[in-house]
Protein backbone atom coordinates (compact mmCIF):
# COMPACT_ATOMS: atom_id res chain seq x y z
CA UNK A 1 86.06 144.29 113.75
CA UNK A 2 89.39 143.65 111.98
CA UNK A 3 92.45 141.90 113.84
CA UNK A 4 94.35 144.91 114.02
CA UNK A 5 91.42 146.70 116.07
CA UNK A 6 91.28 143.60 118.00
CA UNK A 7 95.50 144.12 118.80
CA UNK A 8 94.87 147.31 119.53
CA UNK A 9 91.99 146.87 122.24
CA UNK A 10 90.65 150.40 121.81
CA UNK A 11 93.79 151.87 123.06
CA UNK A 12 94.59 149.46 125.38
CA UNK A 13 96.24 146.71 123.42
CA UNK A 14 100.09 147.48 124.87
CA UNK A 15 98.58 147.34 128.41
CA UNK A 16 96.83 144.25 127.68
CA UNK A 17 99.04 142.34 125.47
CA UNK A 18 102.12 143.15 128.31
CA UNK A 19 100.06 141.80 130.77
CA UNK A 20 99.41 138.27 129.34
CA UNK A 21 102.92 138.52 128.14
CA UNK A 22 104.45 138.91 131.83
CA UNK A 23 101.92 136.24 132.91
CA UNK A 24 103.30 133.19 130.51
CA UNK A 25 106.63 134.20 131.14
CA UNK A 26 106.04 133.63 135.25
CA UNK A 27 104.12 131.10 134.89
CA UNK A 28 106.52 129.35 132.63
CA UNK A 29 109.58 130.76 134.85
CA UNK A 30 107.83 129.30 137.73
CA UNK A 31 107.22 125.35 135.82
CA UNK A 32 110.91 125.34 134.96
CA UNK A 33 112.37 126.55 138.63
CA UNK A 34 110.29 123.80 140.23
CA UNK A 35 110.72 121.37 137.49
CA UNK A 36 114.56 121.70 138.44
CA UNK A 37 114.36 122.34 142.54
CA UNK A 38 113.02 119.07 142.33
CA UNK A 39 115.68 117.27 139.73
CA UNK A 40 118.03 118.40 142.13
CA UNK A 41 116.32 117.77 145.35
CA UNK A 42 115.79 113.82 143.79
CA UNK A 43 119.52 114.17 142.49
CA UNK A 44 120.83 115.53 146.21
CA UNK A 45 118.31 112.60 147.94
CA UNK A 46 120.06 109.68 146.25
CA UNK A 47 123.63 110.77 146.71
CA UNK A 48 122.81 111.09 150.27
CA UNK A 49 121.63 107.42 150.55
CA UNK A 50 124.08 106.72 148.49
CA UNK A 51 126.71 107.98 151.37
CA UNK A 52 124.41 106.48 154.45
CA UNK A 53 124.49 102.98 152.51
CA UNK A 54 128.44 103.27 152.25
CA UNK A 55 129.19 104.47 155.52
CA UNK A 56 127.19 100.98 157.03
């Protein structure tokens, strides 16, 4: 078995090779959206008790 017949899966290389593709890129979408909900949500958090500590 060469590497191109191993790209080309018998004919089903594009379906395949799309599908793992699409996978890393949500997974990897998915790391970065939560890896900055929750840099804001920290960010948001301390500005608030920064405001309650003021206000007292």
């Amino acid at each position: 078995m060469s590497f191109s017949e191993f790209l080309y899966m018998g004919g089903y290389g594009f379906y395949v090779w799309s599908s793992w593709g699409l996978f890393f890129l949500v997974v990897f979408g998915n790391l970065i959206y939560t890896q900055s909900f929750y840099r804001r949500t920290l960010r948001e958090t301390r500005n608030f008790l920064k405001r309650s500590r003021n206000k007292s």
